[in-house]
C-alpha atoms as a PDB file:
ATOM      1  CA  UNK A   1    -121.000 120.715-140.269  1.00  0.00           C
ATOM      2  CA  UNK A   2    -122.772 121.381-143.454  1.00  0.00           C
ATOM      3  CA  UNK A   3    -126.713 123.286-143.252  1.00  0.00           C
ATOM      4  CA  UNK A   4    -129.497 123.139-145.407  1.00  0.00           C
ATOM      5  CA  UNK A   5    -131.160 126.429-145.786  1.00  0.00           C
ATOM      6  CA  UNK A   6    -134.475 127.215-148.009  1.00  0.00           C
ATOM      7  CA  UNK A   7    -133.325 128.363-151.239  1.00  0.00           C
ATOM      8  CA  UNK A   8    -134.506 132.339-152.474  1.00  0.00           C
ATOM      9  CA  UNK A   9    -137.851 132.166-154.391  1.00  0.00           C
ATOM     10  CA  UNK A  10    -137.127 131.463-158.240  1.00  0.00           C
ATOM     11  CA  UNK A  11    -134.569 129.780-160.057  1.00  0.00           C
ATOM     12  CA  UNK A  12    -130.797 130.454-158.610  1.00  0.00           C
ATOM     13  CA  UNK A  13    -129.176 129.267-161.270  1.00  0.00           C
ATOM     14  CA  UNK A  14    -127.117 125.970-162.856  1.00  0.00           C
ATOM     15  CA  UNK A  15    -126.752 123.489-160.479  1.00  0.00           C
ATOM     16  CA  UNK A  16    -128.500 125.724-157.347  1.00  0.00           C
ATOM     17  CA  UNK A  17    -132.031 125.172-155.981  1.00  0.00           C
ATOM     18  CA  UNK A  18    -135.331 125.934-157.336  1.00  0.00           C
ATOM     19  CA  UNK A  19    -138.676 126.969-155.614  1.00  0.00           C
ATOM     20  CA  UNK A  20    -139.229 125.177-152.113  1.00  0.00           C
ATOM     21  CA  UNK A  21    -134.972 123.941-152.798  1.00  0.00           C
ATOM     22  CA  UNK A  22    -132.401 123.982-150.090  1.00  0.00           C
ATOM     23  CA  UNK A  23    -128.938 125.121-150.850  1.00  0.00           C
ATOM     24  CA  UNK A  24    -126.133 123.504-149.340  1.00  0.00           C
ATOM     25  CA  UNK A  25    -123.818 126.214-147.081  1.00  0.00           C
ATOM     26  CA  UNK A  26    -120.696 124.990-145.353  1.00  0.00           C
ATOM     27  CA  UNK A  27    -119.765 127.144-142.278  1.00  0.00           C
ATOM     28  CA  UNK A  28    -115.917 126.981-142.896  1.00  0.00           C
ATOM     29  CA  UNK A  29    -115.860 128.647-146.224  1.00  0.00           C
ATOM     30  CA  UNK A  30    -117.661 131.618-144.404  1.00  0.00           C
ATOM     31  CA  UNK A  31    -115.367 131.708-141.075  1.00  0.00           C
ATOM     32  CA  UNK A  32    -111.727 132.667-141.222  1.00  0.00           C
ATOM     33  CA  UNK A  33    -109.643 131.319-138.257  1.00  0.00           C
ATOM     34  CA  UNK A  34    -106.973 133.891-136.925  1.00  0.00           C
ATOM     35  CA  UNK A  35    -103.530 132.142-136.275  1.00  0.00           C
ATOM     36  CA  UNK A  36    -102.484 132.424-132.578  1.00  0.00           C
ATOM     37  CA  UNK A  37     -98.874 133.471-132.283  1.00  0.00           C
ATOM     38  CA  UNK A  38     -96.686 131.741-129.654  1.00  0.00           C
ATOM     39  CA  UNK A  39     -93.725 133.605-127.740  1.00  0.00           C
ATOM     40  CA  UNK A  40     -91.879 130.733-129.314  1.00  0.00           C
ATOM     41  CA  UNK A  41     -92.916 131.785-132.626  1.00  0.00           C
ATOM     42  CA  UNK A  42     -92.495 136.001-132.359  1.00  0.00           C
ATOM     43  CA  UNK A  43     -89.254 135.637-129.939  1.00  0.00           C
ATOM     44  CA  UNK A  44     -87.000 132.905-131.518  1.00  0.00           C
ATOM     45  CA  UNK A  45     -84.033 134.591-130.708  1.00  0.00           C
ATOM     46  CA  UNK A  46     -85.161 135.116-126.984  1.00  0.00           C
ATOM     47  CA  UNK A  47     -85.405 131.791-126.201  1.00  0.00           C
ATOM     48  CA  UNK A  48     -83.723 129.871-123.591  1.00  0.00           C
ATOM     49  CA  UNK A  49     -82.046 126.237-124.196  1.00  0.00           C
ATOM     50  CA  UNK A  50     -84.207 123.474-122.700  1.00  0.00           C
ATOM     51  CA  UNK A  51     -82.437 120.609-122.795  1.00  0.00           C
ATOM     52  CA  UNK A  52     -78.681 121.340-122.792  1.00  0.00           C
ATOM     53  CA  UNK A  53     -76.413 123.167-120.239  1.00  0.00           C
ATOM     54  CA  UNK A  54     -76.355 125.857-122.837  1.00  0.00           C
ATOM     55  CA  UNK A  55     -77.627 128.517-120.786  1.00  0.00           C
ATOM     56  CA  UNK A  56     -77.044 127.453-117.421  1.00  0.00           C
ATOM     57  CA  UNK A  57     -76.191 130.783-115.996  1.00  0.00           C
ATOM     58  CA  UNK A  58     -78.918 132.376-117.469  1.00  0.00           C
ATOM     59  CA  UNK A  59     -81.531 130.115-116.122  1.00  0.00           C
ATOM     60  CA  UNK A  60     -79.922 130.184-112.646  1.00  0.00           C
ATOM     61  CA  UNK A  61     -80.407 134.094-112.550  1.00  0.00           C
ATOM     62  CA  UNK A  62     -83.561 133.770-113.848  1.00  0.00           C
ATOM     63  CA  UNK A  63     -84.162 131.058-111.123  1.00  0.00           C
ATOM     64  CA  UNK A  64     -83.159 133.708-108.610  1.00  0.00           C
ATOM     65  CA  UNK A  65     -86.037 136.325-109.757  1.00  0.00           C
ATOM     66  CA  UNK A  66     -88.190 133.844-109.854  1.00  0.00           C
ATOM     67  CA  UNK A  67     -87.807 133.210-106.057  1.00  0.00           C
ATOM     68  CA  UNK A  68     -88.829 136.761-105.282  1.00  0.00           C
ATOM     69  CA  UNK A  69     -91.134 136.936-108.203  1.00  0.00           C
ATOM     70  CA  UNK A  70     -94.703 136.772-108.395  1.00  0.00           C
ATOM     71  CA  UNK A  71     -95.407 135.097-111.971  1.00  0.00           C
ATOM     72  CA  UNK A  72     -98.796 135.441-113.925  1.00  0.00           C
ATOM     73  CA  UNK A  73     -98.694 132.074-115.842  1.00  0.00           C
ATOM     74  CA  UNK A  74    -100.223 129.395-113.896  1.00  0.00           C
ATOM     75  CA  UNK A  75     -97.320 127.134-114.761  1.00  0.00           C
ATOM     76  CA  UNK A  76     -94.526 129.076-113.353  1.00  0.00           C
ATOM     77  CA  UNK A  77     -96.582 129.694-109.915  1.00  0.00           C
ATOM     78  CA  UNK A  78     -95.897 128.119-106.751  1.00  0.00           C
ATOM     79  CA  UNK A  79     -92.682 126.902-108.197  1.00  0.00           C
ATOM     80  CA  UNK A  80     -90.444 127.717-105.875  1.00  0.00           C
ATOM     81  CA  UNK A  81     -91.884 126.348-102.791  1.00  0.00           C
ATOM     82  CA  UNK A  82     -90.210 122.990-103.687  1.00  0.00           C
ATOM     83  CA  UNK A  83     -87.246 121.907-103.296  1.00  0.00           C
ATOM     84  CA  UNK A  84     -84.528 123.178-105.507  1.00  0.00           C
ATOM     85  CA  UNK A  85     -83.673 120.462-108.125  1.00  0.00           C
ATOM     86  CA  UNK A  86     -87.087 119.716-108.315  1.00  0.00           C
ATOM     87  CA  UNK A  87     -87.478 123.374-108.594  1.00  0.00           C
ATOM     88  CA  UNK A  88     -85.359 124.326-111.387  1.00  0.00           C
ATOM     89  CA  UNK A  89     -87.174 121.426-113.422  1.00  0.00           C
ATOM     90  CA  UNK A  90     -90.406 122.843-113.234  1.00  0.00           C
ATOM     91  CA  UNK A  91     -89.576 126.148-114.164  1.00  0.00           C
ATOM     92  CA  UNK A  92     -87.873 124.731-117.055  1.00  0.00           C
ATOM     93  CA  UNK A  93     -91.524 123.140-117.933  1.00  0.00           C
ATOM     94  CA  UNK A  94     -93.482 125.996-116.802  1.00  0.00           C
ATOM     95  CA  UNK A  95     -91.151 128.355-119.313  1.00  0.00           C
ATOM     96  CA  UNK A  96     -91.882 125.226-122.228  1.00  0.00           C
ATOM     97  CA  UNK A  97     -95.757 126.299-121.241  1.00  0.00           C
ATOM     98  CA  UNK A  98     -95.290 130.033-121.861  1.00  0.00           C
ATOM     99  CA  UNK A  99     -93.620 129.688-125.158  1.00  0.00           C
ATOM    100  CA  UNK A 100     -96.375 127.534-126.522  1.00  0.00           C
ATOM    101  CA  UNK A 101     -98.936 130.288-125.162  1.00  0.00           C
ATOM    102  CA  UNK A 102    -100.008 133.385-126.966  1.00  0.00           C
ATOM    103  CA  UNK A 103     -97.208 135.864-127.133  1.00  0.00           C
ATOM    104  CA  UNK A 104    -100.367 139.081-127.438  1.00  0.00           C
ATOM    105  CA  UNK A 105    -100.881 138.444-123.787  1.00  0.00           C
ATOM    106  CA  UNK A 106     -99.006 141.282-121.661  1.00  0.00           C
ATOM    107  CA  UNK A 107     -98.940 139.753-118.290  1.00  0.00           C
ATOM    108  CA  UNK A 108     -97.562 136.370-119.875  1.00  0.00           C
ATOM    109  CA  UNK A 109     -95.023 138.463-121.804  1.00  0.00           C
ATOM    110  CA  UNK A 110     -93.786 140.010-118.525  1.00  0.00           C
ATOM    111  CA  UNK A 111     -93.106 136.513-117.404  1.00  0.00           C
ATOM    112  CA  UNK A 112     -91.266 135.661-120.557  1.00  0.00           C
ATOM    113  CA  UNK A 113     -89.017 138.282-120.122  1.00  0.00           C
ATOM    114  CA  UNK A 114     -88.779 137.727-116.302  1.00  0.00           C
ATOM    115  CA  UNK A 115     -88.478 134.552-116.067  1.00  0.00           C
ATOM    116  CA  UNK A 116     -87.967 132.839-119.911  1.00  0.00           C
ATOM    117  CA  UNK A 117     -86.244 134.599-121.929  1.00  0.00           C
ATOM    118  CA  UNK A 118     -82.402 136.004-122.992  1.00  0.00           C
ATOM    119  CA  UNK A 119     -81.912 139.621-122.535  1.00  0.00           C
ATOM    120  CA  UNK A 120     -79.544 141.438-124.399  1.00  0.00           C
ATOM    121  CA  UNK A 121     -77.907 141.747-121.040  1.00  0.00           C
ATOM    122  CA  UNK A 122     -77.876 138.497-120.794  1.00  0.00           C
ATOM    123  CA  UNK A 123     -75.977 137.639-124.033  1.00  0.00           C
ATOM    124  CA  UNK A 124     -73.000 140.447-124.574  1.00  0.00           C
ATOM    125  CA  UNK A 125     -70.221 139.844-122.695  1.00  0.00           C
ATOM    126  CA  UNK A 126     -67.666 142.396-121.231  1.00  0.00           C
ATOM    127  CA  UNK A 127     -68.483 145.372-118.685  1.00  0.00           C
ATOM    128  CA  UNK A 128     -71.301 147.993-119.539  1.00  0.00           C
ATOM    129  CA  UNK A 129     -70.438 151.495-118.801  1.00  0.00           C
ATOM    130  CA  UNK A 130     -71.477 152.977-115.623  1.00  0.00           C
ATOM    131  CA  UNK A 131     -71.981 156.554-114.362  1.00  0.00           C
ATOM    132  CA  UNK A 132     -69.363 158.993-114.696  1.00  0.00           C
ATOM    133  CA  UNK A 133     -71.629 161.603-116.486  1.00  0.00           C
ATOM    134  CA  UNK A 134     -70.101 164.188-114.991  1.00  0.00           C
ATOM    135  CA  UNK A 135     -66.338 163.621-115.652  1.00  0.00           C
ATOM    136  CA  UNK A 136     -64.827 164.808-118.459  1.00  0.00           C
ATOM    137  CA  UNK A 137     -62.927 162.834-120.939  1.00  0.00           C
ATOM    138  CA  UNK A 138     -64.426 159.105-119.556  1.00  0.00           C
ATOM    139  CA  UNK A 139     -65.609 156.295-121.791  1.00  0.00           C
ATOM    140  CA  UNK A 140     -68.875 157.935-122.604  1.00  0.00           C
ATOM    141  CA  UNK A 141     -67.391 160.668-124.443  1.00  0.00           C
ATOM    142  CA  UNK A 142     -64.952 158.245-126.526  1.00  0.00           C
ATOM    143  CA  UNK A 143     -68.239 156.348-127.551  1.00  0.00           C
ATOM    144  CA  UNK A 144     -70.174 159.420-128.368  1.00  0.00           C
ATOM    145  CA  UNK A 145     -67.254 160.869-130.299  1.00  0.00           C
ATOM    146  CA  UNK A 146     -67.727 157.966-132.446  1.00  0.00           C
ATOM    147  CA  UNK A 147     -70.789 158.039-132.956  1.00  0.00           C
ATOM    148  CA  UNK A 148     -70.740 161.480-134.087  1.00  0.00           C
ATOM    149  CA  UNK A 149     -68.111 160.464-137.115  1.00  0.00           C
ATOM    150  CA  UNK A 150     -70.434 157.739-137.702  1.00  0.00           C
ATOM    151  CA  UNK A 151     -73.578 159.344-137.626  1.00  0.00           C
ATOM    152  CA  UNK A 152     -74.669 158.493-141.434  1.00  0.00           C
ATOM    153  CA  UNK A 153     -73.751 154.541-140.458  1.00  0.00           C
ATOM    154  CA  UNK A 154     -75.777 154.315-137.725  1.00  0.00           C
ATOM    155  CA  UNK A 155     -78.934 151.375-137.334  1.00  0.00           C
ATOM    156  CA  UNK A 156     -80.629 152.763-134.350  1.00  0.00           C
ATOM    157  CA  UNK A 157     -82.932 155.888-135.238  1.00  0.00           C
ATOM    158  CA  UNK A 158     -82.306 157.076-131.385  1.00  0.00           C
ATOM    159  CA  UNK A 159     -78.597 156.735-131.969  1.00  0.00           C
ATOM    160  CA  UNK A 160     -79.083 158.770-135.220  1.00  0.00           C
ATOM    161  CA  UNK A 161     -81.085 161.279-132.954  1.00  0.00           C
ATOM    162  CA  UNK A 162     -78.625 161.663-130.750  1.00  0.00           C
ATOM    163  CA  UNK A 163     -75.598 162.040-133.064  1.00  0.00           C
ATOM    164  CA  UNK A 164     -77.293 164.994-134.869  1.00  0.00           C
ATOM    165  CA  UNK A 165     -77.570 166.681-131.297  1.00  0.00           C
ATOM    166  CA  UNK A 166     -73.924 166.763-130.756  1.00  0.00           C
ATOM    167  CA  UNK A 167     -73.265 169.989-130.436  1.00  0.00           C
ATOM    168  CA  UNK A 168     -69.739 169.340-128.819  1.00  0.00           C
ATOM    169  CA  UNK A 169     -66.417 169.470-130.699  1.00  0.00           C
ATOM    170  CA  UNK A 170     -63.114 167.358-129.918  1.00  0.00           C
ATOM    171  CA  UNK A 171     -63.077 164.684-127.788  1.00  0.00           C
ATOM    172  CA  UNK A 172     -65.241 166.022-124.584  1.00  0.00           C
ATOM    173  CA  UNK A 173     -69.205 165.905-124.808  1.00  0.00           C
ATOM    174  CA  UNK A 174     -71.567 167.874-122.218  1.00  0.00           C
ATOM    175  CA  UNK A 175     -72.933 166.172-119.355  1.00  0.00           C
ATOM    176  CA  UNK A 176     -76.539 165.636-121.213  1.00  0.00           C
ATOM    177  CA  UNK A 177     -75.195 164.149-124.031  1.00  0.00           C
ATOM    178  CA  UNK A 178     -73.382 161.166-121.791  1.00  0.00           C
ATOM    179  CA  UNK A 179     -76.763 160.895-119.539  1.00  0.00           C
ATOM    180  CA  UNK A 180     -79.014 160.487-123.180  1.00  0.00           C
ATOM    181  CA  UNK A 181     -76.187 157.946-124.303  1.00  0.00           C
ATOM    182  CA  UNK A 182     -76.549 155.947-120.500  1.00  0.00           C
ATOM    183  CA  UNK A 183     -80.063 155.841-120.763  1.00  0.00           C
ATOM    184  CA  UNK A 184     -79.881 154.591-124.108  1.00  0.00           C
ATOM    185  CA  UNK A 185     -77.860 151.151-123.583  1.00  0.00           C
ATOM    186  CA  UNK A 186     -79.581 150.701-120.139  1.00  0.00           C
ATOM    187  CA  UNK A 187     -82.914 150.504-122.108  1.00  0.00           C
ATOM    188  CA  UNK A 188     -81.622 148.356-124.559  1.00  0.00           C
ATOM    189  CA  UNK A 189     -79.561 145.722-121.980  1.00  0.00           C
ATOM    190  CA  UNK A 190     -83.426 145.033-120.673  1.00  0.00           C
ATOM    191  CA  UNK A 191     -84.638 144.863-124.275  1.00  0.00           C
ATOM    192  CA  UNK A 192     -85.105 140.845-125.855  1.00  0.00           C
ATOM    193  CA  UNK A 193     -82.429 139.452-127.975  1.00  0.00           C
ATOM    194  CA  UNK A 194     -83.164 139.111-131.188  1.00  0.00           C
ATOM    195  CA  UNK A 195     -79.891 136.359-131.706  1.00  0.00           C
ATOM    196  CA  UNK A 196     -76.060 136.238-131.929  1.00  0.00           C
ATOM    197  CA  UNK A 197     -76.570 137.365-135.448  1.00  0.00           C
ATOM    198  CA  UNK A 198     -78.329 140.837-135.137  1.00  0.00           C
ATOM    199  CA  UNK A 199     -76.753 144.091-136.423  1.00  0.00           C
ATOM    200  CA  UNK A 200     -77.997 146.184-133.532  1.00  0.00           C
ATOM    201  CA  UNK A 201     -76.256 143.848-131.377  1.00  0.00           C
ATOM    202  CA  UNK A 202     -72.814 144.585-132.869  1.00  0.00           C
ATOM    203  CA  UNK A 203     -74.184 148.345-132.329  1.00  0.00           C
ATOM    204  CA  UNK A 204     -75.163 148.276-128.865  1.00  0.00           C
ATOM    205  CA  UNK A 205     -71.493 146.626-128.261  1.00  0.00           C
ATOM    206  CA  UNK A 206     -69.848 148.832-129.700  1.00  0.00           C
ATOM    207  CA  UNK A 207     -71.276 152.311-128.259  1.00  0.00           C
ATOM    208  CA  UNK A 208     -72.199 150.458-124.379  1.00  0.00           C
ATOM    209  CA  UNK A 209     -69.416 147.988-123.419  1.00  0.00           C
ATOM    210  CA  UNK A 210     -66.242 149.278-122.384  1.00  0.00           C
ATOM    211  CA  UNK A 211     -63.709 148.395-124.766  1.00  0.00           C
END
């Protein structure tokens, strides 16, 4: 709503007030509103299908944590005390909640990725490597030999880290150097997906999946 204020003394200028004049101030030329970013806005790629059958499996492990779970978004709490079909339905609505709710809040962003969201372990297929840090001449030291001859190729800046540490020669890496590799795609297997179409995808397949 517009306010009339009393004008400065004196004239304040064409088409302004004079003495014992009001000028005319409207508030929303003065206040700038700051846009609210949804989870459904920032995380696109992370989002789960709805509607379809798309990502049944997905939803039904994320169905499964939410059992055991103790969510922050008043939507996705107390959920599970029904019974299942009913369930399953209102977590689908309580996950249609969080992605229309500010994606700045932490403890709602926990939930997303809980509950709501595609991980990247969620989306590439085939078997990630597991243990055998200590062996010589495994699958970790085939992937890090790689990555060594394609160290000036690499996306990741860890990746590039890591390939300028290799100290090893041949085909067999030190014990270390599988263990920083490990911890590198299990980090990134609880990281969001970003979409089918993401470069670091192709990466992470091609350096944590066994071929």
């Amino acid at each position: 709503m517009s306010k009339l204020i009393p004008a400065s003394l004196g004239a304040v200028g064409a088409g302004g007030a004079g003495i014992g004049g009001y000028m005319l101030l409207n508030p929303s030329e003065n206040q700038k509103t700051e846009k609210v970013i949804t989870f459904k806005e920032k995380y696109k790629g992370a989002l789960l299908d709805l509607e379809g059958d798309k990502d049944s499996a997905i939803w039904e492990s994320k169905f499964t944590l939410l059992k055991s779970g103790s969510p922050h978004h008043p939507s996705l709490k107390g959920i599970t005390t029904k019974e299942d079909t009913e369930a399953k339905s209102l977590h689908k609505q309580g996950c249609r909640d969080l992605y229309n709710s500010p994606a700045d809040n932490n403890h709602y962003l926990e939930d997303f990725k809980n509950y709501c969201a595609k991980l990247i372990g969620d989306v590439v297929s085939g078997s990630w490597i597991e243990g055998e840090q200590t062996q010589t001449g495994t699958k970790w030291d085939g992937k890090l030999k790689d990555i060594k001859s394609k160290k000036d190729n690499l996306i990741s800046s860890v990746l590039k880290e890591l390939a300028g540490k290799l100290t090893s020669s041949g085909e067999t890496f030190t014990e270390n150097e599988r263990k920083l590799l490990e911890g590198w795609c299990h980090a990134r297997k609880k990281d969001l997906s970003q979409g089918e179409e993401n470069s670091l995808l192709e990466e992470i397949k091609s350096y944590c999946i066994s071929s």
